[in-house]
PDB file of N, CA and C in Angstrom:
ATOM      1  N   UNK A   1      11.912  -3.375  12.882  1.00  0.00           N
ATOM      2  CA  UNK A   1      12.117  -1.958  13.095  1.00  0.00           C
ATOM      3  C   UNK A   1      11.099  -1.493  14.136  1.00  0.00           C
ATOM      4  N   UNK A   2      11.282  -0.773  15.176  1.00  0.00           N
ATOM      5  CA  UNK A   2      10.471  -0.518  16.180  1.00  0.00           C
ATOM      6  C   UNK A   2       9.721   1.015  15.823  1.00  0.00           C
ATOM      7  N   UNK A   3       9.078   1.204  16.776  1.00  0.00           N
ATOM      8  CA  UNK A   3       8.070   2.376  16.000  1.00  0.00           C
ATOM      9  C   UNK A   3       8.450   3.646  15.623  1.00  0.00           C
ATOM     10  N   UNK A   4       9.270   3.978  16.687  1.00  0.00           N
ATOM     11  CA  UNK A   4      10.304   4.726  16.938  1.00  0.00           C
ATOM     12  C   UNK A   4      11.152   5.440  15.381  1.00  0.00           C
ATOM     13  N   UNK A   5      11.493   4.054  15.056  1.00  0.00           N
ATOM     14  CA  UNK A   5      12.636   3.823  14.105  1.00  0.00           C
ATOM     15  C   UNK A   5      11.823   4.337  12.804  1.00  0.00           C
ATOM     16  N   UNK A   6      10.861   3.563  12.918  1.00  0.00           N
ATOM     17  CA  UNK A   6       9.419   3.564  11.606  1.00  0.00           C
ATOM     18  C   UNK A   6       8.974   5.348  11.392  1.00  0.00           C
ATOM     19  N   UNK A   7       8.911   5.900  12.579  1.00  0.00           N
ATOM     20  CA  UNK A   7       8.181   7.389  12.390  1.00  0.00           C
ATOM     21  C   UNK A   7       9.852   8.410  12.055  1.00  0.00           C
ATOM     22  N   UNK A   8      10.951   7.927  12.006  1.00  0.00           N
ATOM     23  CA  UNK A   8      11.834   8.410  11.556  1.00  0.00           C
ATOM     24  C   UNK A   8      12.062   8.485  10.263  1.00  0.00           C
ATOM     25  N   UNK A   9      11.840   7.572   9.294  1.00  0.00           N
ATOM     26  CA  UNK A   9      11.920   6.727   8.319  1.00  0.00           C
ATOM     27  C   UNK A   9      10.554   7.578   7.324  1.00  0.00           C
ATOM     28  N   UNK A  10       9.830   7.658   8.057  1.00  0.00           N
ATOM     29  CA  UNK A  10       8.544   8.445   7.674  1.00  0.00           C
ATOM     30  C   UNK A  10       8.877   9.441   7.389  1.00  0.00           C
ATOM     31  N   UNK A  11       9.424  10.697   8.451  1.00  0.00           N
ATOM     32  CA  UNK A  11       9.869  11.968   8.738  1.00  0.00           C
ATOM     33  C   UNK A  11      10.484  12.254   7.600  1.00  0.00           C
ATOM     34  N   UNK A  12      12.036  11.310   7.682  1.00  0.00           N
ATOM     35  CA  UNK A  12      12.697  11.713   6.510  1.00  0.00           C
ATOM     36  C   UNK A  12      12.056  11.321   4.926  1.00  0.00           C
ATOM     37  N   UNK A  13      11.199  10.517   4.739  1.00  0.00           N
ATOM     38  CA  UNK A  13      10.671  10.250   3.313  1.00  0.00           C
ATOM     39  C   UNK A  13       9.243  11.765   2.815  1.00  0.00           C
ATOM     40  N   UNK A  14       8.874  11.779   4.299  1.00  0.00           N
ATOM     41  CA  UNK A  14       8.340  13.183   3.952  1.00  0.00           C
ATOM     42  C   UNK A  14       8.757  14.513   3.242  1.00  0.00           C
ATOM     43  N   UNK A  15      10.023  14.613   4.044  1.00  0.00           N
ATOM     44  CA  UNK A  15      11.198  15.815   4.030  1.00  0.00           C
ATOM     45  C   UNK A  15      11.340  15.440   2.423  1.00  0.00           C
ATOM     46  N   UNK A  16      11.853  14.332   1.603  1.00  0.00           N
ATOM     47  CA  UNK A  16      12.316  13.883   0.708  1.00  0.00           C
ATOM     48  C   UNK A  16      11.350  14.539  -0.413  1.00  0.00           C
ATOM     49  N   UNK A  17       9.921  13.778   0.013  1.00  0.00           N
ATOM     50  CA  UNK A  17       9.397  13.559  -1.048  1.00  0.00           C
ATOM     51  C   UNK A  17       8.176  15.147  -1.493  1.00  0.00           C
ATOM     52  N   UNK A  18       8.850  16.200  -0.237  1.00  0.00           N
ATOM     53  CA  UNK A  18       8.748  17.796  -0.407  1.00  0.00           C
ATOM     54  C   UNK A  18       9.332  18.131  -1.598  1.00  0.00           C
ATOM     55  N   UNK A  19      10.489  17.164  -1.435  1.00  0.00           N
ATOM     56  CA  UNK A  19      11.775  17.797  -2.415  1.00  0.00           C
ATOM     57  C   UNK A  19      12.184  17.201  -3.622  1.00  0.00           C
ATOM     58  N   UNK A  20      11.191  16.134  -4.007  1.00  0.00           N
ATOM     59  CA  UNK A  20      11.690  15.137  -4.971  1.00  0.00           C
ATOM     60  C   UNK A  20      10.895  16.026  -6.546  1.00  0.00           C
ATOM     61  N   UNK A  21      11.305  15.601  -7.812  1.00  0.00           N
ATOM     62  CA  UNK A  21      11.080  15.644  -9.036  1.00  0.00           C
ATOM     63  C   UNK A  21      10.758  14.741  -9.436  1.00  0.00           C
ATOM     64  N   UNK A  22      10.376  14.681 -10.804  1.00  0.00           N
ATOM     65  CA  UNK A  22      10.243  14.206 -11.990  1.00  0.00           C
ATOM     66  C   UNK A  22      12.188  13.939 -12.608  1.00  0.00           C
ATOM     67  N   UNK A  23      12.875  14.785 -12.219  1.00  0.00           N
ATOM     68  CA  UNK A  23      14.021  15.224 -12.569  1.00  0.00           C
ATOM     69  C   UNK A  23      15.048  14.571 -11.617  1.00  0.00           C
ATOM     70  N   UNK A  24      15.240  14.131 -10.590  1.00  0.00           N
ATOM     71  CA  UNK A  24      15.499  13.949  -9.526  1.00  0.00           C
ATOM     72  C   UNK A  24      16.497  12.893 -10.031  1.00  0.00           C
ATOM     73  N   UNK A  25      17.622  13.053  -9.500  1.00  0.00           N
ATOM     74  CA  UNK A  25      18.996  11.774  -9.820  1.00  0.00           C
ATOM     75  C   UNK A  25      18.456  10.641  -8.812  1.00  0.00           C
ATOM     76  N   UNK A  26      17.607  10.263  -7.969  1.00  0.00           N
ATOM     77  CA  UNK A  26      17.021   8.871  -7.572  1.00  0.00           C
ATOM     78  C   UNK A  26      15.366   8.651  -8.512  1.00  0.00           C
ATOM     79  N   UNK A  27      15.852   7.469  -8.973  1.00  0.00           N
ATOM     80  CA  UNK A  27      14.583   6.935 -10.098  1.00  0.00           C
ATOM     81  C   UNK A  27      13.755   7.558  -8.900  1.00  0.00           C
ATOM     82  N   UNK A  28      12.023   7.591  -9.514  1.00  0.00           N
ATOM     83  CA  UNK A  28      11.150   7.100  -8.190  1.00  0.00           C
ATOM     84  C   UNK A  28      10.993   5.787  -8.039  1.00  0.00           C
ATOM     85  N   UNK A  29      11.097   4.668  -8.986  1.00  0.00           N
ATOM     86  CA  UNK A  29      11.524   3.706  -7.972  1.00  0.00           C
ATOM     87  C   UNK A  29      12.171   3.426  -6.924  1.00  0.00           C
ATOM     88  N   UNK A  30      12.957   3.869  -6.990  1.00  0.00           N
ATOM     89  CA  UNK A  30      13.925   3.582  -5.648  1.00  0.00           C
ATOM     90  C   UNK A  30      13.084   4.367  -4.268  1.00  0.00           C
ATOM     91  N   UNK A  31      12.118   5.319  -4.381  1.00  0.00           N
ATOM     92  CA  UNK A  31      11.054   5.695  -3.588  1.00  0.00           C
ATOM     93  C   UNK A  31      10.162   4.551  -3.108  1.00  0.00           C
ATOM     94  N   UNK A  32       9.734   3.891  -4.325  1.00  0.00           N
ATOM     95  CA  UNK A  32       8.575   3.264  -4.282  1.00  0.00           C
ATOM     96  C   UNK A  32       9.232   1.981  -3.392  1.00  0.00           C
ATOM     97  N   UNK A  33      10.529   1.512  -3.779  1.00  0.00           N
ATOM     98  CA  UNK A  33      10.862   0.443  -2.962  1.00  0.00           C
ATOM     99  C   UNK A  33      11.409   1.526  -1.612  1.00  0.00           C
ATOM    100  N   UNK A  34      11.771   2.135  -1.251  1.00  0.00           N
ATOM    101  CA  UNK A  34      11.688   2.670   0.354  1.00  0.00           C
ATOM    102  C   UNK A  34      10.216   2.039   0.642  1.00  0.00           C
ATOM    103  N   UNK A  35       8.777   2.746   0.249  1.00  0.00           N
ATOM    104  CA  UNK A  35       8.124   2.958   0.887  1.00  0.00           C
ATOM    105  C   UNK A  35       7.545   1.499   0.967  1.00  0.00           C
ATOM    106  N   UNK A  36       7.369   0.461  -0.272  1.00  0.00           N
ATOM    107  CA  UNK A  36       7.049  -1.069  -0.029  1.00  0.00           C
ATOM    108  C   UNK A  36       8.172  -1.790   1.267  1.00  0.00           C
ATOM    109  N   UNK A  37       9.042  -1.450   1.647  1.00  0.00           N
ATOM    110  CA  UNK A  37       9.927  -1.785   2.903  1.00  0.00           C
ATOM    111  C   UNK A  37       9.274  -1.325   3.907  1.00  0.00           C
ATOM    112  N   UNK A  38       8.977  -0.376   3.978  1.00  0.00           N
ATOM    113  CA  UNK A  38       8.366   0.166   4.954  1.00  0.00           C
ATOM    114  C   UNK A  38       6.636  -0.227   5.244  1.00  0.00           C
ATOM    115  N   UNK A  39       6.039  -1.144   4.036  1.00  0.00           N
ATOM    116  CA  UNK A  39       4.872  -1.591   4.265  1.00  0.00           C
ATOM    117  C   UNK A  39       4.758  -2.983   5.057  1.00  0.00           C
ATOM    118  N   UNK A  40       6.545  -3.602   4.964  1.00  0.00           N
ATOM    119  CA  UNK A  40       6.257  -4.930   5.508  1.00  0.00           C
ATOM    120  C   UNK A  40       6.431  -4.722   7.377  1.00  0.00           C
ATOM    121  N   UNK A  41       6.897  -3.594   7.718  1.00  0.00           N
ATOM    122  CA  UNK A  41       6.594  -3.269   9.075  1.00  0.00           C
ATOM    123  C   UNK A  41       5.460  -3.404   9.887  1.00  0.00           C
ATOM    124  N   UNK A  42       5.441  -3.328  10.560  1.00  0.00           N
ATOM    125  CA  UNK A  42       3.791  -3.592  11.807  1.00  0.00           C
ATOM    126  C   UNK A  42       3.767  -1.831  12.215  1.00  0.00           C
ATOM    127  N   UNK A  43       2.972  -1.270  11.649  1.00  0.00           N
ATOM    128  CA  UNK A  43       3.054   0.393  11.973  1.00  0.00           C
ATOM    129  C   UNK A  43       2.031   0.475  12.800  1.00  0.00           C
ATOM    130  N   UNK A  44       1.105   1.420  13.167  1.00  0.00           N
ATOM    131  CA  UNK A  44       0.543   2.001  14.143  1.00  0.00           C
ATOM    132  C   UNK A  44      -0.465   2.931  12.869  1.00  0.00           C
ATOM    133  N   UNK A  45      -1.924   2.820  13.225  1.00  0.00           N
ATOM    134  CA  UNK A  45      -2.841   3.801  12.043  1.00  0.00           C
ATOM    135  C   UNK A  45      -2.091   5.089  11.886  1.00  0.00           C
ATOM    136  N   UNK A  46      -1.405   5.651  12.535  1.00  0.00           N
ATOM    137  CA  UNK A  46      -1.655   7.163  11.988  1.00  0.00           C
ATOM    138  C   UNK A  46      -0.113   6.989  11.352  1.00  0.00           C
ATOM    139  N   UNK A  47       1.007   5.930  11.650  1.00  0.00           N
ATOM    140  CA  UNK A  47       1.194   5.742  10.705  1.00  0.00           C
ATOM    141  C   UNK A  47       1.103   5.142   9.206  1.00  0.00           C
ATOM    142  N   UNK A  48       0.641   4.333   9.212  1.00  0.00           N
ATOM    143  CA  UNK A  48      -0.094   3.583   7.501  1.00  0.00           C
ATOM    144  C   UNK A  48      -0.527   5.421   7.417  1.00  0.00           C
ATOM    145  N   UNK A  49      -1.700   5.524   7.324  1.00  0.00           N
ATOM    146  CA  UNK A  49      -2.069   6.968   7.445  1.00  0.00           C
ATOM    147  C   UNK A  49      -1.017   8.117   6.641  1.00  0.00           C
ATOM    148  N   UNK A  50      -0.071   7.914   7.217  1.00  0.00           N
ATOM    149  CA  UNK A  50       1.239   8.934   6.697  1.00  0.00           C
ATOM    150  C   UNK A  50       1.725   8.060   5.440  1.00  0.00           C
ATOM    151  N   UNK A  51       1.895   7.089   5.686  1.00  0.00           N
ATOM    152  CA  UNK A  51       2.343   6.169   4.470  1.00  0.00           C
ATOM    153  C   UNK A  51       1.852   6.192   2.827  1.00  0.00           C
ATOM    154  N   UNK A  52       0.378   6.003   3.289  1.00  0.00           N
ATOM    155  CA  UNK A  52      -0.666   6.184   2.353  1.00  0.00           C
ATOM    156  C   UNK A  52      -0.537   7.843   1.683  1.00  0.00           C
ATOM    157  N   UNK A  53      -0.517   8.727   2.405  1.00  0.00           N
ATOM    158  CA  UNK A  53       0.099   9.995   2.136  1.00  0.00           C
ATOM    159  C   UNK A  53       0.971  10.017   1.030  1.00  0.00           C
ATOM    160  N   UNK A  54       1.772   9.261   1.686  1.00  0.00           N
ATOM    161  CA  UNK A  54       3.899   9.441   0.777  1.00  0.00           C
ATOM    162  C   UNK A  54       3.073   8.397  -0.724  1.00  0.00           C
ATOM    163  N   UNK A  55       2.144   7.656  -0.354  1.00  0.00           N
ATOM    164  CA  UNK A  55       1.804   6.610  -1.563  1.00  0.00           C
ATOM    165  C   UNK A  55       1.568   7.782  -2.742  1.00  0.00           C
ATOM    166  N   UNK A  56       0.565   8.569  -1.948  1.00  0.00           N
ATOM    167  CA  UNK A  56      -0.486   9.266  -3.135  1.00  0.00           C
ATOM    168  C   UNK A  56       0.522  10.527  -4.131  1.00  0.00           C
ATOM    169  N   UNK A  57       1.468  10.911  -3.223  1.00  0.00           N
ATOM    170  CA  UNK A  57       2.287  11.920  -3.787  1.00  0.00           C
ATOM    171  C   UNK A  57       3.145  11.607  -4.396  1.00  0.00           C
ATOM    172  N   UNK A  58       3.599  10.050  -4.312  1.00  0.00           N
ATOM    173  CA  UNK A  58       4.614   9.491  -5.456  1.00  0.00           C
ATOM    174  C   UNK A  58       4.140   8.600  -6.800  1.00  0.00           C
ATOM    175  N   UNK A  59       2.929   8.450  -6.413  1.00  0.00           N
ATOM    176  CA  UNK A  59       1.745   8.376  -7.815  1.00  0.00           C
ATOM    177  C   UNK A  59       1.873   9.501  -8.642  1.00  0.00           C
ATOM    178  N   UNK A  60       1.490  10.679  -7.777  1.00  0.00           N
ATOM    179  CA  UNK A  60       0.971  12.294  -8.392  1.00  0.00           C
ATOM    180  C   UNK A  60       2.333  12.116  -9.317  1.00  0.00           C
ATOM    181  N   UNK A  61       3.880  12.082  -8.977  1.00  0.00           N
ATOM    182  CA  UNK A  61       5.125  12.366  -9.144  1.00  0.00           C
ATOM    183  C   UNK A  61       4.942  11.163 -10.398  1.00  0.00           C
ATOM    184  N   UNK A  62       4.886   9.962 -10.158  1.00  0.00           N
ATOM    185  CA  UNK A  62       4.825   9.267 -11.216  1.00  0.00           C
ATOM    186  C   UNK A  62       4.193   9.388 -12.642  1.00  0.00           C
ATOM    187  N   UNK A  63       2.912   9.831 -12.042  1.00  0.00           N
ATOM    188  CA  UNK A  63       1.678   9.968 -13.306  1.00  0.00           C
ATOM    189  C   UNK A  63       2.397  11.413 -14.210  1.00  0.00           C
ATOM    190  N   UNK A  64       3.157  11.652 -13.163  1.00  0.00           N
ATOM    191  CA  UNK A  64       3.516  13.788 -13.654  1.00  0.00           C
ATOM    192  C   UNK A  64       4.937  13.200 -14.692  1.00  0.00           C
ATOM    193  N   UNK A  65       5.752  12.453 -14.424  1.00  0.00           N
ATOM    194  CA  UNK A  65       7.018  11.778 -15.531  1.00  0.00           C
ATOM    195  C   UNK A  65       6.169  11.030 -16.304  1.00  0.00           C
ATOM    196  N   UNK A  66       5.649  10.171 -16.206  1.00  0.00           N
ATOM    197  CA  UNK A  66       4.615   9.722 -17.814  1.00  0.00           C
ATOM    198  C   UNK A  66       4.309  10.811 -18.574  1.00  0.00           C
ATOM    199  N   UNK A  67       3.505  11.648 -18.193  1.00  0.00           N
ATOM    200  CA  UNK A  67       2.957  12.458 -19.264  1.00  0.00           C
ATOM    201  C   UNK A  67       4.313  13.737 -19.582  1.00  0.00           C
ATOM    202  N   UNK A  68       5.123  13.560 -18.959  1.00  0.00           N
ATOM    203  CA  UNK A  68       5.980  14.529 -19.342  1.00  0.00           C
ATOM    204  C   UNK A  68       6.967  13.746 -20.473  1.00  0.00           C
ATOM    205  N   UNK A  69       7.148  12.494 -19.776  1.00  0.00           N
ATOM    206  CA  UNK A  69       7.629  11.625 -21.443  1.00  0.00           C
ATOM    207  C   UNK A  69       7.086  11.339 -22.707  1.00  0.00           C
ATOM    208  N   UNK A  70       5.527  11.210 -22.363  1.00  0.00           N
ATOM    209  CA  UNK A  70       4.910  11.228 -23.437  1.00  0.00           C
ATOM    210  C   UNK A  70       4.657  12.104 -24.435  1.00  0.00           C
ATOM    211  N   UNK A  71       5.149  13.357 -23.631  1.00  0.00           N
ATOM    212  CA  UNK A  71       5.022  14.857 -24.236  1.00  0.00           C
ATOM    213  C   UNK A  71       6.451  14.879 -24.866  1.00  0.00           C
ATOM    214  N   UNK A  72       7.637  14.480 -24.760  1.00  0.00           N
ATOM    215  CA  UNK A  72       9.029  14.186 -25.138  1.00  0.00           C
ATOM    216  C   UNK A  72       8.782  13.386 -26.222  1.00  0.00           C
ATOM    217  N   UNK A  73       8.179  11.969 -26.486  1.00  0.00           N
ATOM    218  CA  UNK A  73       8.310  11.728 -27.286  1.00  0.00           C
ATOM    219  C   UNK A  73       7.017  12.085 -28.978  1.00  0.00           C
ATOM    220  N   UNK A  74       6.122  12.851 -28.202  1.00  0.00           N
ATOM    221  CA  UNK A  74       5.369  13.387 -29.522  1.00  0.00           C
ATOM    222  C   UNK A  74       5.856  14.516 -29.658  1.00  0.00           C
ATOM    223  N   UNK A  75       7.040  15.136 -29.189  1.00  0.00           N
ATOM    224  CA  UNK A  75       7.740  16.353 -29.662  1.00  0.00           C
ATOM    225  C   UNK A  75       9.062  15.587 -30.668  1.00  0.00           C
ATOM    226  N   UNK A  76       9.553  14.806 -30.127  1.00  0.00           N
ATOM    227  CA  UNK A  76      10.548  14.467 -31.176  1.00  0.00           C
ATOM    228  C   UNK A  76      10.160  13.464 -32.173  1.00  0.00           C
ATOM    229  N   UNK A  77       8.520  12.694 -32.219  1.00  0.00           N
ATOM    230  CA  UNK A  77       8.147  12.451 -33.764  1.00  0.00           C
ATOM    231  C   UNK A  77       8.138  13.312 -34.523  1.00  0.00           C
ATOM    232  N   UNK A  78       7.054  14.586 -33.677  1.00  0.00           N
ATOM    233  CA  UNK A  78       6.949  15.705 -35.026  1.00  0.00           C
ATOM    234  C   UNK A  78       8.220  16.413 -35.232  1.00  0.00           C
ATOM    235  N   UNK A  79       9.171  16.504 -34.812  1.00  0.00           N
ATOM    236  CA  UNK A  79      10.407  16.952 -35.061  1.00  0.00           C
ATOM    237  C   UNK A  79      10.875  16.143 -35.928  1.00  0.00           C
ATOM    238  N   UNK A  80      10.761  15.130 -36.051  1.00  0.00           N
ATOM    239  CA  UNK A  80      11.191  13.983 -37.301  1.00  0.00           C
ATOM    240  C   UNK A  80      10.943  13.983 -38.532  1.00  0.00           C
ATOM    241  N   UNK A  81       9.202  14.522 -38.443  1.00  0.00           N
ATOM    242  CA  UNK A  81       8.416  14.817 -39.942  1.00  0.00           C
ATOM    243  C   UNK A  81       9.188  15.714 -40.660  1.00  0.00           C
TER     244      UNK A  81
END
């Protein structure tokens, strides 16, 4: 993929990941494998840079559905009692 191609690819995962959830009809896996595709490229620093970016905000997004499941399922133990 040429660099070109790579800062497109970026653009739109940016745009995306403005707009993505916890809720979102694409797992964030399917994020996480975009953005590991996009690690086996030869980028340019300021892109990795942007990359590392899209990394940290689909962590934030990740870590934010754990604790929102975890909060799901100690609501429906004590709903059980």
């Amino acid at each position: 993929m040429g660099h070109q191609d790579i800062d497109k690819e970026i653009g739109h995962l940016e745009v995306v990941f403005g707009l993505i959830s916890t809720r979102d009809r694409f797992p964030l896996s399917y994020w996480h494998q975009r953005l590991r595709a996009l690690l086996r490229e030869s980028m340019m620093p300021a892109q990795r840079a942007r990359v590392a970016r899209l990394e940290a905000t689909l962590r934030s997004l990740s870590a934010a559905e754990e604790t929102t499941r975890a909060q799901r399922q100690r609501s429906s133990t004590a709903a059980q009692r």
